[in-house]
N, C-alpha and C. Protein backbone atom coordinates (compact mmCIF):
# COMPACT_ATOMS: atom_id res chain seq x y z
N UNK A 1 36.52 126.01 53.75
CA UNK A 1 37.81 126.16 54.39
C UNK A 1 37.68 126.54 55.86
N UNK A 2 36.69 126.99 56.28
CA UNK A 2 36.00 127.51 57.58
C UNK A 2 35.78 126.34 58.72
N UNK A 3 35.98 126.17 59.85
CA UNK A 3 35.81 125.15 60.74
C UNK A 3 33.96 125.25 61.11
N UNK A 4 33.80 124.23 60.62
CA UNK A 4 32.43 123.84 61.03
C UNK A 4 31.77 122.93 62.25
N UNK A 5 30.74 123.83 62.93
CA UNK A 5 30.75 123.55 64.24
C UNK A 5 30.90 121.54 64.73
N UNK A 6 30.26 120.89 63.87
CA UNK A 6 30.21 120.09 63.95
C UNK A 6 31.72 118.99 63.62
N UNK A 7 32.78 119.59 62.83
CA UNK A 7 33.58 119.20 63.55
C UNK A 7 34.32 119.43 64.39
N UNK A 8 34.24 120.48 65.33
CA UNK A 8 34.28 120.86 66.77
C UNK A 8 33.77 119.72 67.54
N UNK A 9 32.86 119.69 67.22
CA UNK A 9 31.74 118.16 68.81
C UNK A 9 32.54 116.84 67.99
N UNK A 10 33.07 116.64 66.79
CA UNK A 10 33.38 115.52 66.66
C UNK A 10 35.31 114.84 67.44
N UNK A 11 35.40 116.38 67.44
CA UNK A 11 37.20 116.13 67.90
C UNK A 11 36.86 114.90 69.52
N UNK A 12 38.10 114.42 69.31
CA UNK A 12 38.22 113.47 70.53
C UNK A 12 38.26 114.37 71.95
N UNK A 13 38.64 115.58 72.09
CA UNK A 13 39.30 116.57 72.88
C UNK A 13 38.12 117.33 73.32
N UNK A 14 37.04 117.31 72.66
CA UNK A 14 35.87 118.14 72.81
C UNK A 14 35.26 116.90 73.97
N UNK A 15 35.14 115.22 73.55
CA UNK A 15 33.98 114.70 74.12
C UNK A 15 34.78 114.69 75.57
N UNK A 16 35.82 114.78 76.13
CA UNK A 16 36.39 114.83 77.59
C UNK A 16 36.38 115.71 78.18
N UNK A 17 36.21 117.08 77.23
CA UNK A 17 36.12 118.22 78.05
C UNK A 17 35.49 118.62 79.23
N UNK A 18 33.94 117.82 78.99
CA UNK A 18 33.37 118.19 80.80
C UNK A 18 33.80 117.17 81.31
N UNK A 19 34.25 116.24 81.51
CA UNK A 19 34.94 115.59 82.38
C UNK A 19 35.74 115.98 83.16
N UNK A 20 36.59 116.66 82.37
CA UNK A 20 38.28 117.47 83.27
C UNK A 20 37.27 118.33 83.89
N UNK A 21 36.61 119.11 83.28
CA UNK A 21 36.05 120.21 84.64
C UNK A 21 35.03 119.72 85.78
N UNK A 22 34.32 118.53 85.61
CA UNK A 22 33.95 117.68 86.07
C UNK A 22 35.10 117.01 87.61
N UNK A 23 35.87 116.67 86.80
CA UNK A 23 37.25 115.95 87.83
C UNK A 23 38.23 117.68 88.99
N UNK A 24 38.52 118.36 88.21
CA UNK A 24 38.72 119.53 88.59
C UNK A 24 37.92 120.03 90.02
N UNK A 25 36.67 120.17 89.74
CA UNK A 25 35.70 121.03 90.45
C UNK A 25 35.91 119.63 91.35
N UNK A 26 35.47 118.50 91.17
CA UNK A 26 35.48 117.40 92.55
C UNK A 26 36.63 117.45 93.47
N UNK A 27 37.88 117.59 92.82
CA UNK A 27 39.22 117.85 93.23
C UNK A 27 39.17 118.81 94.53
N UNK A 28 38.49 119.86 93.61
CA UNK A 28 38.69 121.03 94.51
C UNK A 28 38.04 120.89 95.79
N UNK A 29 36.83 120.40 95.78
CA UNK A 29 36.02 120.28 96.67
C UNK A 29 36.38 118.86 97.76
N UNK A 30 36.75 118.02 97.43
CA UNK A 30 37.36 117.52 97.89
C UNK A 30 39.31 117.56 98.36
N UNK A 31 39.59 118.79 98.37
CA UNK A 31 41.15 119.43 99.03
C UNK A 31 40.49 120.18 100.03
N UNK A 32 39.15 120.73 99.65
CA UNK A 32 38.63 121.86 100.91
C UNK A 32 38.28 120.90 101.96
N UNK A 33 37.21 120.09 101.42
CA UNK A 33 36.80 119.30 102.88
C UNK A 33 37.95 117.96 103.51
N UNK A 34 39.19 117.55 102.85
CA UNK A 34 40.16 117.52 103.74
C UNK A 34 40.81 118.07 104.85
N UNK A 35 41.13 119.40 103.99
CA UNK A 35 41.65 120.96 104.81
C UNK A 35 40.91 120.90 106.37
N UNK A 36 38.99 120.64 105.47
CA UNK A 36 38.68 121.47 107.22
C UNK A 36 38.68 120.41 108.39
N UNK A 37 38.67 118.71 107.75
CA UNK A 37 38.87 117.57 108.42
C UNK A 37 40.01 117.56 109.36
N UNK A 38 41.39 118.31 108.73
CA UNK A 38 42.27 117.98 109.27
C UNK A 38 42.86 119.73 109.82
N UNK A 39 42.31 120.39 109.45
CA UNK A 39 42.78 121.49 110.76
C UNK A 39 41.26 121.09 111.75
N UNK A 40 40.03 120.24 111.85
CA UNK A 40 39.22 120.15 112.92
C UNK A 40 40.20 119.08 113.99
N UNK A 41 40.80 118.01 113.34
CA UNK A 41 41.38 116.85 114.30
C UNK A 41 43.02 117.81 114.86
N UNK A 42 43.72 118.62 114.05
CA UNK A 42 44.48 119.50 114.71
C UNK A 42 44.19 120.29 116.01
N UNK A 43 42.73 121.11 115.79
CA UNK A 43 41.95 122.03 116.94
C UNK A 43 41.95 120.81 117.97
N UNK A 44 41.05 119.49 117.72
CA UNK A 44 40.92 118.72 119.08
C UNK A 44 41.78 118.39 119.57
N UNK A 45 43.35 117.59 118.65
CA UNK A 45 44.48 117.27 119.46
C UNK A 45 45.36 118.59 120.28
N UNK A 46 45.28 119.83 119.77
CA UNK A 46 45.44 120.84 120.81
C UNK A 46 44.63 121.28 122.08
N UNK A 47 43.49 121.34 122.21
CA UNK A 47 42.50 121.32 123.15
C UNK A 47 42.90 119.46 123.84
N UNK A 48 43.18 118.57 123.75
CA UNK A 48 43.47 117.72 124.54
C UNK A 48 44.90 117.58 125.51
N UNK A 49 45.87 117.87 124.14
CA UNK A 49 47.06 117.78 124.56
C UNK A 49 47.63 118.74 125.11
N UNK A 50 47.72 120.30 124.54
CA UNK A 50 48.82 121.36 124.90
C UNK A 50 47.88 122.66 125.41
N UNK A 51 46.91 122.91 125.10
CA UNK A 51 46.48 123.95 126.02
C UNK A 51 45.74 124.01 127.12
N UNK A 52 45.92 124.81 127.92
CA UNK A 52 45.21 124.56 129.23
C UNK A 52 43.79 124.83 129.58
N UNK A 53 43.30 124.23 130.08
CA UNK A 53 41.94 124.14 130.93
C UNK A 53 41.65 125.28 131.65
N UNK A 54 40.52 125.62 131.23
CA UNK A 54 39.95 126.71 131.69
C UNK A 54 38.67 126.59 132.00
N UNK A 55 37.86 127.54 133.06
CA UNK A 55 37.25 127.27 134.11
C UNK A 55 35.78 127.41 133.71
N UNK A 56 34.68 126.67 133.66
CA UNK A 56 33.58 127.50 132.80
C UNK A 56 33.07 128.25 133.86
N UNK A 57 33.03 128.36 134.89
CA UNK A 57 32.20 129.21 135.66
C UNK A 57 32.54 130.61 135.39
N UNK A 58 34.22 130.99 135.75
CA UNK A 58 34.68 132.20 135.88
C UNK A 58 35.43 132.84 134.53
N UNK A 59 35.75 131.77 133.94
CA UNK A 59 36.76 131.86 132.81
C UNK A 59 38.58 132.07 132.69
N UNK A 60 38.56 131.77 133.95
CA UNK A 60 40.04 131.80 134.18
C UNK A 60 40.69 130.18 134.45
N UNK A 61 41.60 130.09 133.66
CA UNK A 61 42.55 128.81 134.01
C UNK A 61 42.95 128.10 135.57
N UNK A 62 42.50 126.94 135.11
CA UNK A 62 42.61 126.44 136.47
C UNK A 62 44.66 125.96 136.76
């Protein structure tokens, strides 16, 4: 009457299981290295467009 391990590994639900954590963990890792893609092209279009130039010698804005 006891669940025996082996039909545990036989359920349909068991053989996908590393998959989802498989798909999950890629997910994740791939939302982070979007993130830093697109706050890096944010940083450059601000440094081109809206903030000002500053001086490397002295460090004051030209």
């Amino acid at each position: 009457m006891g669940i025996n391990v082996f039909d545990i590994l036989d359920n349909e639900d068991y053989k996908y299981q590393s998959f989802n954590v498989l798909w999950v963990v890629m997910m994740l890792y791939g939302s982070v290295a979007v993130f830093y893609y697109v706050i890096n092209a944010i940083d450059m279009l601000m440094d081109l467009f809206v903030r000002e130039a500053m001086s490397v010698s002295n460090g004051t804005t030209e």
